[in-house]
Protein backbone atom coordinates (compact mmCIF):
# COMPACT_ATOMS: atom_id res chain seq x y z
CA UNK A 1 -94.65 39.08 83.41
CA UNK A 2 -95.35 40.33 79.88
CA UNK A 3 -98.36 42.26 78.85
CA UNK A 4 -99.20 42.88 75.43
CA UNK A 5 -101.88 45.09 74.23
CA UNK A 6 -103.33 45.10 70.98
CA UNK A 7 -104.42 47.76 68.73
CA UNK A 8 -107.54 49.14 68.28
CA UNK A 9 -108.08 50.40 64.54
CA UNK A 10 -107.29 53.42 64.21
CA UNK A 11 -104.91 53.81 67.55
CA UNK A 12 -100.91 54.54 67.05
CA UNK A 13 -98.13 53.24 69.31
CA UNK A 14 -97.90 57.32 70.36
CA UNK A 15 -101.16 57.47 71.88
CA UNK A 16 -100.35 53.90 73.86
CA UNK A 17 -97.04 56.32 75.41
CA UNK A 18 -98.85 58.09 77.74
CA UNK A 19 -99.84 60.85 74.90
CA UNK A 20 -95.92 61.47 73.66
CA UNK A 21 -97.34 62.68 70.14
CA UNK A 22 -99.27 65.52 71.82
CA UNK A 23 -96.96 66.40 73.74
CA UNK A 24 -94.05 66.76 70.93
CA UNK A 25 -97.16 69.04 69.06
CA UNK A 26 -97.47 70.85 71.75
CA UNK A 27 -93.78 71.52 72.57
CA UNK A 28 -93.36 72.39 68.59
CA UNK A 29 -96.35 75.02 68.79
CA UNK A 30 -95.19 76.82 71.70
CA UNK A 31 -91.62 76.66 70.03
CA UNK A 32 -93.24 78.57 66.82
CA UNK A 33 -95.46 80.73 68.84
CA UNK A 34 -92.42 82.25 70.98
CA UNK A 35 -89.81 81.83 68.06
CA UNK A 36 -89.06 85.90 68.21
CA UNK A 37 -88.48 85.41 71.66
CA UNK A 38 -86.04 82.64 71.38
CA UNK A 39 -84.46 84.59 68.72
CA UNK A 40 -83.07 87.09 71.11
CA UNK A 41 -82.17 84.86 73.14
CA UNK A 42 -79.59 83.34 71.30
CA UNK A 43 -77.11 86.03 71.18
CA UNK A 44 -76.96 85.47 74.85
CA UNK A 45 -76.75 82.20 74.98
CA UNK A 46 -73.89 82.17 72.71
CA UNK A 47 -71.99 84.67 74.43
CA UNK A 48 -72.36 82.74 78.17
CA UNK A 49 -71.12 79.34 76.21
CA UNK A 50 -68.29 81.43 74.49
CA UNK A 51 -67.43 83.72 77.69
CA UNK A 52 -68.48 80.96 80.32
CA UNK A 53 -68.24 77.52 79.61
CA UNK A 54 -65.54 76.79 76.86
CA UNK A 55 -62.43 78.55 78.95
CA UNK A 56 -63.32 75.86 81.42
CA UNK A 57 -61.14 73.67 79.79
CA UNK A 58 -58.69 75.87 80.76
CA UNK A 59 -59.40 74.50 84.01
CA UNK A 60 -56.23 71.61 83.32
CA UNK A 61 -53.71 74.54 83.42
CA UNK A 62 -53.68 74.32 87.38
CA UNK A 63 -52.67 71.02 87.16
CA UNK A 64 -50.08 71.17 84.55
CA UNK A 65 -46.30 72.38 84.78
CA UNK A 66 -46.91 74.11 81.44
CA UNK A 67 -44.75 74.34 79.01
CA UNK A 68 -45.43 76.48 75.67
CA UNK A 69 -42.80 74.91 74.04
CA UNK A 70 -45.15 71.43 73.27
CA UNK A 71 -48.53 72.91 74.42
CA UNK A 72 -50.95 73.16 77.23
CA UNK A 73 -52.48 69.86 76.75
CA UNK A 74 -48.66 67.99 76.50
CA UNK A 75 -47.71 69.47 79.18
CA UNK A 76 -47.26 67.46 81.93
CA UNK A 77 -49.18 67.28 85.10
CA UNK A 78 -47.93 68.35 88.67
CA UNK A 79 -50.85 67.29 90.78
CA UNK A 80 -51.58 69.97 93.24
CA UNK A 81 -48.34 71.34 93.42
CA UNK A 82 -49.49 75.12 91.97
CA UNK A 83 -51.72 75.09 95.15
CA UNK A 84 -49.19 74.76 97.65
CA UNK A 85 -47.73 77.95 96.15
CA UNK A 86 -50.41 79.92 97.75
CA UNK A 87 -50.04 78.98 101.32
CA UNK A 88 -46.33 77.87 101.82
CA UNK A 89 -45.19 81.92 101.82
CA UNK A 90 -45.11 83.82 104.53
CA UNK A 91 -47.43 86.37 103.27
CA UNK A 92 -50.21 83.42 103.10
CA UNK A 93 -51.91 84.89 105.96
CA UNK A 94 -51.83 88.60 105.30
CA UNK A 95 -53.07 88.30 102.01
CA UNK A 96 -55.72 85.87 103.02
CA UNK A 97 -56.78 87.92 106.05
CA UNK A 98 -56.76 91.44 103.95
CA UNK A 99 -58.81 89.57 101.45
CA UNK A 100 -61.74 88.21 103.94
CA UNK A 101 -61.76 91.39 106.19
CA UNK A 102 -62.23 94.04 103.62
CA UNK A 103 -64.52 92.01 101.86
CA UNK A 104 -66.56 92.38 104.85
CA UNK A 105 -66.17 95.33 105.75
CA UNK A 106 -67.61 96.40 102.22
CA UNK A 107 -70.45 93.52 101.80
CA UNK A 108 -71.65 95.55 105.02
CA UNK A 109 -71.12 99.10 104.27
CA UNK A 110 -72.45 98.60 101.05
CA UNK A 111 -75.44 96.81 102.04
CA UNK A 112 -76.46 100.10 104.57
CA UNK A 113 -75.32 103.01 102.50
CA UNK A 114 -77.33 101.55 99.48
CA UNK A 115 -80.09 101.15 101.03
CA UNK A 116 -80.11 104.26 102.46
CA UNK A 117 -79.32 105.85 99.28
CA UNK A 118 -82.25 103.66 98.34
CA UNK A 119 -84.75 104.41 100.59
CA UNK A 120 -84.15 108.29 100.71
CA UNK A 121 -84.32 108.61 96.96
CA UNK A 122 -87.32 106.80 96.91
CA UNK A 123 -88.79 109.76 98.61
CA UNK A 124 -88.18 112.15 96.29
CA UNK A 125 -91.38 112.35 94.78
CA UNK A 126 -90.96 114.65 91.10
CA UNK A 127 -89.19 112.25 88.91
CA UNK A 128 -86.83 114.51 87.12
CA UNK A 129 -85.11 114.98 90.64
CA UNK A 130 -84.81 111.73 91.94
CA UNK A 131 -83.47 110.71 87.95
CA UNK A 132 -80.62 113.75 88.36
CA UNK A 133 -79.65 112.29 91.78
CA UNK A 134 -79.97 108.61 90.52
CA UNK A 135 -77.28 109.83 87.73
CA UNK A 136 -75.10 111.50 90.17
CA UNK A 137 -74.53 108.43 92.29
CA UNK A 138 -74.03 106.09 89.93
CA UNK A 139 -71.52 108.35 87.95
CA UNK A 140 -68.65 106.69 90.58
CA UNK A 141 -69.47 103.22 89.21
CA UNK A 142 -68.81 103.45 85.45
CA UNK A 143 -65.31 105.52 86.31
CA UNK A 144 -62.38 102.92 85.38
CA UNK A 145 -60.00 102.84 88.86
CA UNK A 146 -57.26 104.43 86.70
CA UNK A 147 -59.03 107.69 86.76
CA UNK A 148 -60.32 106.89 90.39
CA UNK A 149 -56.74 106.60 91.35
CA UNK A 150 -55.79 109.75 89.57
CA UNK A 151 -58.70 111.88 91.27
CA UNK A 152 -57.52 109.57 95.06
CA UNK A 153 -54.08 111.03 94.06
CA UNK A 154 -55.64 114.43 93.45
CA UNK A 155 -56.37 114.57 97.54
CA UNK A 156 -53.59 112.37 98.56
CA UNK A 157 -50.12 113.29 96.90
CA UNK A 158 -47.72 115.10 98.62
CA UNK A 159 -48.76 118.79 96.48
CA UNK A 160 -52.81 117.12 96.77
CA UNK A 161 -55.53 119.12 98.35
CA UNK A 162 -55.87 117.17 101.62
CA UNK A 163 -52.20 118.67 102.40
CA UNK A 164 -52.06 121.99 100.76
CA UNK A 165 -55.30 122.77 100.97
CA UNK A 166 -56.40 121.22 104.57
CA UNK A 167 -53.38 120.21 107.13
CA UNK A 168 -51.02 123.16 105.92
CA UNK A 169 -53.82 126.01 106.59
CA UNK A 170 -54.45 124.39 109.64
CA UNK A 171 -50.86 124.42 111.01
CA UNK A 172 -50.55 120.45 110.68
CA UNK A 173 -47.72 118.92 108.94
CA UNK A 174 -48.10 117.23 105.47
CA UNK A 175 -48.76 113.52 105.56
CA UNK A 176 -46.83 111.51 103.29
CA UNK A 177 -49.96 108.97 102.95
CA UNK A 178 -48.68 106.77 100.14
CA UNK A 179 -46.09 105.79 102.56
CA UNK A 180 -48.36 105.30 105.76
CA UNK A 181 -50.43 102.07 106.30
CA UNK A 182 -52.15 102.99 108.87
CA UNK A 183 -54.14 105.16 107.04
CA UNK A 184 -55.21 102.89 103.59
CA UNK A 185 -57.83 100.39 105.66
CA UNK A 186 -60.06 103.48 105.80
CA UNK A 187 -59.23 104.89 102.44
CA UNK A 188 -59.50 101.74 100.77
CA UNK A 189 -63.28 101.53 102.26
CA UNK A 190 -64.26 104.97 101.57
CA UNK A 191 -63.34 104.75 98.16
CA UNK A 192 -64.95 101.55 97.54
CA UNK A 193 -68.50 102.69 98.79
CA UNK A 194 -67.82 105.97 97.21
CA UNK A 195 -68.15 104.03 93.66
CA UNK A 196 -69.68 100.86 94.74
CA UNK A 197 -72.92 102.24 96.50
CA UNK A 198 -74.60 104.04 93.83
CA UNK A 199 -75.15 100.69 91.77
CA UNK A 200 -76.69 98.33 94.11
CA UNK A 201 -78.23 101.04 95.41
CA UNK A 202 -80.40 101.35 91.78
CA UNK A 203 -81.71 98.22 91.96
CA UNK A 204 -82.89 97.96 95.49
CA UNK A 205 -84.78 101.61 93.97
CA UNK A 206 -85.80 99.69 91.13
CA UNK A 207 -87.67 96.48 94.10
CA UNK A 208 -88.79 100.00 96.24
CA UNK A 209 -90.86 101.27 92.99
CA UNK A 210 -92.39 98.10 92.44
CA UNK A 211 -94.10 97.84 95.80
CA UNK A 212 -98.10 97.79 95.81
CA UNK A 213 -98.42 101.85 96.56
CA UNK A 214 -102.00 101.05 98.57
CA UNK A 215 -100.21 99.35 101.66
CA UNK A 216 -98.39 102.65 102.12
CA UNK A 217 -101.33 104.48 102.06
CA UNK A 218 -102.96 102.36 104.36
CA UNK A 219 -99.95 102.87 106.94
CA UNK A 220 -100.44 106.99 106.11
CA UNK A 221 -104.06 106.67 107.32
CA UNK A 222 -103.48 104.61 110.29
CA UNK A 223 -101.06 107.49 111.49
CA UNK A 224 -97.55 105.96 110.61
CA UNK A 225 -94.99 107.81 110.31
CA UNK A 226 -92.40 107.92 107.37
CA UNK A 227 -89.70 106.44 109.49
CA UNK A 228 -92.09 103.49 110.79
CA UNK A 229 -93.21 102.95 107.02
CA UNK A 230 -89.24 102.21 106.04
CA UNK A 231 -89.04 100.31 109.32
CA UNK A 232 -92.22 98.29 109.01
CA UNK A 233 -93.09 98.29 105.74
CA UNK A 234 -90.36 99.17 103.33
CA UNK A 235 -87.56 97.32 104.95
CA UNK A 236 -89.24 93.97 105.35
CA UNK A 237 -90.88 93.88 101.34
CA UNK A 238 -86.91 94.66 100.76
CA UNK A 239 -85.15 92.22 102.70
CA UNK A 240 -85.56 89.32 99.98
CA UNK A 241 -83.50 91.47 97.20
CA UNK A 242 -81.35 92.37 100.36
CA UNK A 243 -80.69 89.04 100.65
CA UNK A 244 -80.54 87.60 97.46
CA UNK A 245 -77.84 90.71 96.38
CA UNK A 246 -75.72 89.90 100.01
CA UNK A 247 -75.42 86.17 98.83
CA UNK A 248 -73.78 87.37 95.93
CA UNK A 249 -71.55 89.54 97.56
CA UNK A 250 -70.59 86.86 99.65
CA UNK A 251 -69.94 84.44 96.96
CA UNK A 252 -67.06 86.55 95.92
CA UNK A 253 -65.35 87.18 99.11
CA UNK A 254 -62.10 85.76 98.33
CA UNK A 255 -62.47 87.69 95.35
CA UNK A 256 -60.70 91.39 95.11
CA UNK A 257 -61.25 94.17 93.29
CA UNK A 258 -57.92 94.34 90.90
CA UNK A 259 -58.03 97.85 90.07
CA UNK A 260 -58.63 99.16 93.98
CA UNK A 261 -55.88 97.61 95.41
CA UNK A 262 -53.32 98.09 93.11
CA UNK A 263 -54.46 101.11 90.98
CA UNK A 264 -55.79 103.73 93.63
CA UNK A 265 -52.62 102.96 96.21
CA UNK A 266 -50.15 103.52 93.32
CA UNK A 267 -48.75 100.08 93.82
CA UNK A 268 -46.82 101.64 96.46
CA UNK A 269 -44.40 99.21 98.30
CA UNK A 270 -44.16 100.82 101.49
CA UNK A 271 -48.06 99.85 101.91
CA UNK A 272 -48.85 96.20 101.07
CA UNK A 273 -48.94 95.17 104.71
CA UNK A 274 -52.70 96.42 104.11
CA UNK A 275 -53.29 96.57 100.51
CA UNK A 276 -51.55 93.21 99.45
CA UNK A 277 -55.14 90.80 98.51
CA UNK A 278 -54.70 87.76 96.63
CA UNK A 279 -55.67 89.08 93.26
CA UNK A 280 -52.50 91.46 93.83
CA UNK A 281 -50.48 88.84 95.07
CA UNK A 282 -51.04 86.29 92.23
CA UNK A 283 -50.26 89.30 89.36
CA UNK A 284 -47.50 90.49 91.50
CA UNK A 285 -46.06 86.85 91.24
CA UNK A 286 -47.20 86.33 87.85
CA UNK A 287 -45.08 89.48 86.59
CA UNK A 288 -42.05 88.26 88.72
CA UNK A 289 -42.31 83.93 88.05
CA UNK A 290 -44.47 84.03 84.97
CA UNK A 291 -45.96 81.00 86.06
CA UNK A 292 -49.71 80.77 84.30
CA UNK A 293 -50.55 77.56 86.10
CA UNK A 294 -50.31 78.97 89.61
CA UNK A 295 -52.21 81.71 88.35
CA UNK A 296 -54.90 79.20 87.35
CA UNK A 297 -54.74 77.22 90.28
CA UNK A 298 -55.87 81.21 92.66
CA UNK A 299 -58.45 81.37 90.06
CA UNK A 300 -59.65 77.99 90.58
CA UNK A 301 -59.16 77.79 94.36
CA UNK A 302 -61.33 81.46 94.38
CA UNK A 303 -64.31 79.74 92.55
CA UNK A 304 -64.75 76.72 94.52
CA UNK A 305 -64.24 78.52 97.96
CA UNK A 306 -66.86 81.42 96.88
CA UNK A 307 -69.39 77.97 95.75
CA UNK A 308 -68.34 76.82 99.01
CA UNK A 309 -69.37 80.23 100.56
CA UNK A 310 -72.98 80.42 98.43
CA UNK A 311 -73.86 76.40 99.82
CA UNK A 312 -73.62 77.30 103.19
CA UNK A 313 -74.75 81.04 103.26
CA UNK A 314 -78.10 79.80 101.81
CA UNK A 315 -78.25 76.95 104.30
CA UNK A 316 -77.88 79.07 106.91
CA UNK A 317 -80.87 81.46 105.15
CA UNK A 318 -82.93 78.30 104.70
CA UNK A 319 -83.00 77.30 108.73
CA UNK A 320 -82.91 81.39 109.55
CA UNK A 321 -86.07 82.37 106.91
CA UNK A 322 -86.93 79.75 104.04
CA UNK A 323 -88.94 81.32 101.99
CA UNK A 324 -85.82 83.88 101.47
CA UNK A 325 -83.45 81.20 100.61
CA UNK A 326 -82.09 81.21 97.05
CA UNK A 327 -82.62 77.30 96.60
């Protein structure tokens, strides 16, 4: 059934819409009111389109047999056939296996020696010292890998100072360690939270800060001591940015650091039993094939395994502690 309404002098179609015309005002007024604001945002949104969302088309490459000869997009397309490169070798498994198991070795390492780092600089009460130790760990963190492999190289080369300086004084023979596996699982960890610790380590600081100073007190007066305020108080207020920073992590578990496992071991041969990851693998075959679409098709198949990974970690936070969960 049809209802028309009529006019009443003076009354526009826009106020019969449910107040559309005051709306639109309104949405124009706030727009002027916070135009500085959305000024600088657009350099940011500009560079996530540019960095983020337009080499997504690149997307088509893992599907295509490319050839550069006609182009990317005439090239034809091969179905999943760049997939099947990854798991039809017969270092599949190693390099999937070295990939999850030091990823969580360090998503755990690094969650405890940050906080720690955390926690124990947030007790350093004169600012100018806690600042000079904030600097000192997060110096690690902006070294590029090639000089962290140079100063790993430093300690581990067959002149280094673990050798001449350490094993030879002590009447032990050298150690050849580029050429031992046995001994890069541990090496590869400790370096790893050596650089990797200091950062996330900042911002759980940075939540620590933030926390209302009062309940503290409160817990001073009522006889606490200062390791039942970081079990009881500071620990739990933290465990949201705990979370939140884990989730990441976790996201990015079949992901590899590029410059760790090839840079710092040298790209020594004799080791990739334990250093070979899927980043390394895919260069490794890239430099030997040059085949760009089975490259594309890792990079792909890392993405929607780490979304995978994100879905069901914050499920599982959702049924564990909901009001933690990221969505």
């Amino acid at each position: 059934m049809r209802i028309e309404y009529e006019l009443k002098p003076g009354q526009n179609s826009m106020e019969m819409s449910g107040g559309y015309g005051v709306k639109r005002k309104k949405l124009w007024r706030d727009i002027k009111k916070y135009r500085h604001l959305y000024l600088l945002m657009i350099p940011g949104v500009i560079y996530l389109i540019v960095n983020n969302y337009l080499p997504m088309a690149g997307l088509v490459i893992a599907f295509k047999r490319v050839n550069f000869q006609v182009g990317i997009w005439q090239s034809p397309w091969c179905g999943l056939e760049n997939f099947k490169y990854l798991f039809r070798t017969k270092d599949a498994w190693t390099i999937t296996r070295n990939t999850i198991a030091y990823n969580v070795v360090f998503i755990v390492l690094a969650l405890i020696v940050s906080v720690a780092l955390a926690v124990f600089l947030s007790e350093i009460k004169k600012m100018k010292l806690r600042s000079f130790h904030q600097a000192c760990i997060l110096i690690p963190y902006i070294i590029s890998y090639v000089v962290v492999s140079y100063l790993v190289y430093a300690f581990l080369g067959t002149n280094g100072l673990v050798n001449k300086g350490i094993l030879l004084p002590a009447g032990k023979g050298a150690v050849n360690w580029y050429m031992e596996s046995k001994y890069w699982p541990f090496i590869l960890v400790f370096v790893n939270t050596w650089k990797n610790a200091g950062y996330a380590s900042v911002i759980y600081l940075a939540t620590i800060l933030g926390f209302d100073e009062s309940i503290y007190e409160a817990a001073m007066l009522d006889g606490a001591s200062g390791w039942q305020k970081i079990r009881y108080l500071t620990l739990p207020l933290l465990k949201p940015t705990m979370i939140t920073l884990t989730m990441l992590n976790v996201g990015r578990i079949f992901y590899s650091d590029f410059g760790l496992f090839y840079q710092v071991p040298q790209n020594s041969g004799a080791i990739l039993d334990v250093t070979n990851v899927l980043d390394t693998y895919v260069y490794r075959g890239l430099l030997e094939l040059g085949d760009i679409s089975m490259s594309s098709a890792a990079g792909l198949y890392q993405s929607l395994v780490g979304f995978a990974i994100i879905l069901l970690a914050n499920v599982l936070v959702r049924k564990i502690s909901p009001d933690d969960a990221m969505f």
